[in-house]
Protein backbone atom coordinates (compact mmCIF):
# COMPACT_ATOMS: atom_id res chain seq x y z
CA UNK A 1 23.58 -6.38 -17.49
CA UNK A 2 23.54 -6.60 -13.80
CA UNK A 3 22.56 -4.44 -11.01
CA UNK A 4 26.46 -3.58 -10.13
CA UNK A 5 27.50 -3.13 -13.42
CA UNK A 6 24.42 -0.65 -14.08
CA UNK A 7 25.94 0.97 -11.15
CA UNK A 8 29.43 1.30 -12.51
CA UNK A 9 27.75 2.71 -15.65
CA UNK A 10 26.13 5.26 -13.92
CA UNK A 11 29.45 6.10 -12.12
CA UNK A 12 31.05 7.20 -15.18
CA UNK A 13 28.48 9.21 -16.47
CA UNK A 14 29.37 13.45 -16.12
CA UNK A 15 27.26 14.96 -13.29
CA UNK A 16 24.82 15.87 -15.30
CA UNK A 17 23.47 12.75 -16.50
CA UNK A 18 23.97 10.98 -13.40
CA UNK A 19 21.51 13.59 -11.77
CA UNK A 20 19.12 12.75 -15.07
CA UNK A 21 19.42 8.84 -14.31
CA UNK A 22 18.26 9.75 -10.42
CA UNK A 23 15.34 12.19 -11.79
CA UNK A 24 13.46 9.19 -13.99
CA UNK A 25 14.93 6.59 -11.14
CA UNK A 26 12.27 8.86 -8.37
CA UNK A 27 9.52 9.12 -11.28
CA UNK A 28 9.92 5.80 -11.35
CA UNK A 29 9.34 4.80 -8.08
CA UNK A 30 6.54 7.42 -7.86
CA UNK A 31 4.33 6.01 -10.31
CA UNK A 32 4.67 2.05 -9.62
CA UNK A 33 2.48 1.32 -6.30
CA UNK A 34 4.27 -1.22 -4.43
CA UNK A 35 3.54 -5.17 -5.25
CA UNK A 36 1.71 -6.95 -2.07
CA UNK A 37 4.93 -8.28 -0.98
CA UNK A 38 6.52 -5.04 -0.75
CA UNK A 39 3.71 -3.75 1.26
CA UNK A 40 4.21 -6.59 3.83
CA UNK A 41 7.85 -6.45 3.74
CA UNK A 42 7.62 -2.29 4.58
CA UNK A 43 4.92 -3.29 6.85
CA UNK A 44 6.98 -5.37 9.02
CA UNK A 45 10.30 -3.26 9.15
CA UNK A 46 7.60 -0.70 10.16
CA UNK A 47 6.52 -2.74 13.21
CA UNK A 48 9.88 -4.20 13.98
CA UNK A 49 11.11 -0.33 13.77
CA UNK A 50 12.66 1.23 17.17
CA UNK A 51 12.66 4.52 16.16
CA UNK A 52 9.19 6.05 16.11
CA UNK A 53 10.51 8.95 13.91
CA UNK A 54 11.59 6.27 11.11
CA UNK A 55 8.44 3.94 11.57
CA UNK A 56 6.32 7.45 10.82
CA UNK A 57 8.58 7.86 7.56
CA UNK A 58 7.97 4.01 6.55
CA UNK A 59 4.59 4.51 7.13
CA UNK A 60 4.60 7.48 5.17
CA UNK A 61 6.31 5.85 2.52
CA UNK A 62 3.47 2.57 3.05
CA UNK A 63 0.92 4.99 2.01
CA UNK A 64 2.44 6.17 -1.33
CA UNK A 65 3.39 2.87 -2.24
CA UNK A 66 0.08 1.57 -1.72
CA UNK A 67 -1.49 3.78 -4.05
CA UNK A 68 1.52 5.00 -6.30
CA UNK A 69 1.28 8.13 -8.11
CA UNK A 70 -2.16 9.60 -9.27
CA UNK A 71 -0.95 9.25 -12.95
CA UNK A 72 -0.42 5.65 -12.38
CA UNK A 73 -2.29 3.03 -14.83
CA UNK A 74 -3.77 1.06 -12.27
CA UNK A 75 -6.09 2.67 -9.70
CA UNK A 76 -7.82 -0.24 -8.21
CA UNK A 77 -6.44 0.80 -4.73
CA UNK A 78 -7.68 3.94 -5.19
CA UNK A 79 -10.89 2.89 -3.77
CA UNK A 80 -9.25 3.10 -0.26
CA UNK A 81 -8.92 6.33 1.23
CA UNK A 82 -5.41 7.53 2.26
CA UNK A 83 -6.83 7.97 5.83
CA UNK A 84 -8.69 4.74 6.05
CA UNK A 85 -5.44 3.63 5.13
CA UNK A 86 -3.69 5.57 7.83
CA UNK A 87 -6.25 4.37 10.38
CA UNK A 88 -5.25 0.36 9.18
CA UNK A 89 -1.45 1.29 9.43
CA UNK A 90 -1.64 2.76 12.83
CA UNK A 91 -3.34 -0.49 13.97
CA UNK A 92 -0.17 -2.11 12.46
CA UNK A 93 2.02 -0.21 14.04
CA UNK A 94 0.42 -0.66 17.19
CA UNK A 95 0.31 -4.69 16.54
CA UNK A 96 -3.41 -5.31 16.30
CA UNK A 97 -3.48 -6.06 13.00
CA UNK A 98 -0.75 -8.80 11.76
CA UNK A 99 1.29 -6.36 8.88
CA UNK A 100 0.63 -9.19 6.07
CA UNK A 101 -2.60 -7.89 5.94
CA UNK A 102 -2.00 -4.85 4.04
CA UNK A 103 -0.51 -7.32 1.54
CA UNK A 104 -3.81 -9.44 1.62
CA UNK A 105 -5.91 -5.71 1.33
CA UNK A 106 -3.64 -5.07 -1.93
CA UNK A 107 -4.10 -8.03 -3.30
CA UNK A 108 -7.65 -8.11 -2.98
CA UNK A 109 -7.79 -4.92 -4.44
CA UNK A 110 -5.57 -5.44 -7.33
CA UNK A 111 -7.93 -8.45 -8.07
CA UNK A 112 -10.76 -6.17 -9.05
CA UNK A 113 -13.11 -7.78 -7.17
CA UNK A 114 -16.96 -7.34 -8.13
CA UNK A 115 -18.52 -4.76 -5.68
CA UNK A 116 -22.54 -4.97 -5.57
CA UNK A 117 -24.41 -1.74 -5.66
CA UNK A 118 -25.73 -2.39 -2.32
CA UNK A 119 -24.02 -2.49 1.21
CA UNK A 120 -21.11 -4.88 1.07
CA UNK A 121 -18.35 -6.09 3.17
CA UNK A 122 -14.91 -8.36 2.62
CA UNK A 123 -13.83 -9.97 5.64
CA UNK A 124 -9.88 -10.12 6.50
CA UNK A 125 -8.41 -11.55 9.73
CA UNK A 126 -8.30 -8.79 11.92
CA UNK A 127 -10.92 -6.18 10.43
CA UNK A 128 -13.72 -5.91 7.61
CA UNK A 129 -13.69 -3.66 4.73
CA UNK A 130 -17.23 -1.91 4.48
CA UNK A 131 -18.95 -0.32 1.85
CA UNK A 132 -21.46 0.54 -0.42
CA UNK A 133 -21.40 0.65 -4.17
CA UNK A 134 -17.85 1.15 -5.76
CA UNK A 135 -17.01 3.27 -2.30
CA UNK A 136 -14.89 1.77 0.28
CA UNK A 137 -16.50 3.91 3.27
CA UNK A 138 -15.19 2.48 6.58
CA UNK A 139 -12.50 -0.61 7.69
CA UNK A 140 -14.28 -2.23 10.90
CA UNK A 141 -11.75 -3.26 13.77
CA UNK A 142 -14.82 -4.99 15.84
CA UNK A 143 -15.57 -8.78 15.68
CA UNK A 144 -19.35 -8.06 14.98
CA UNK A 145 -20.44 -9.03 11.35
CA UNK A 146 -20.93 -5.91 9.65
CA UNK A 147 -24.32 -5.08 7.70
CA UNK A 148 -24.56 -6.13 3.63
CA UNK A 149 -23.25 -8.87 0.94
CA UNK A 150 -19.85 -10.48 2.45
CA UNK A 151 -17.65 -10.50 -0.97
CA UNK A 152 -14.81 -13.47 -1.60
């Protein structure tokens, strides 16, 4: 069945259900954290975005699809704080940092990469991500090598 004809479906359903198709439609997209390419894609209408008012709601909306809800299976990205987060997004927004790399961030994250107990860092094009142990603690915006193990 396609798209449009789910749509028609839906259409002909009493009030009632329609509103229960729209309920499990938004837990839906709650749960699922956005794929890399959908982080990019949100990234860039967020840059390309006139209105400062809407950019602030895609970036809003950036943030809970990068981690998806709390109940979610994975929570690989979880190791990111939403404010560190915030902090790379504003940089976005303000085009320091190219918006595909809160796809390559995501991606590196969903690969479960194997963090050393000790300091680490993983270098990206425009900014490192630093930490120790399991704990993401800071993204650095500076060109200067940060301290610890560079990870792949």
């Amino acid at each position: 069945m396609s798209p449009d004809e789910i749509v028609q479906e839906i259409k002909r359903l009493p009030r009632g259900e329609q509103l229960r198709v729209v309920e499990l439609a938004r837990e839906f997209i709650e749960i699922q954290p956005y794929s890399p390419e959908e982080l990019e894609q949100l990234a860039d209408r967020m840059v390309e975005m006139p209105d400062a008012e809407e950019a602030g709601r895609l970036q809003q909306d950036l943030v809970r699809g990068f981690f998806g809800a709390s109940s979610a299976p994975d929570q690989s990205r979880r190791k990111l704080s939403p404010p560190l987060l915030e902090n790379l997004l504003f940089r976005v927004r303000q085009r320091t940092i190219a918006p595909e790399e809160v796809e390559l961030l995501a991606r590196w994250l969903d690969a479960k990469p194997r963090i050393p107990t000790e300091k680490w860092f993983r270098a990206f094009e425009g900014f490192f991500v630093c930490g120790e142990g399991e704990a993401i603690s800071t993204l650095q915006f500076s060109r200067r090598e940060p301290e610890g193990q560079e990870l792949e």
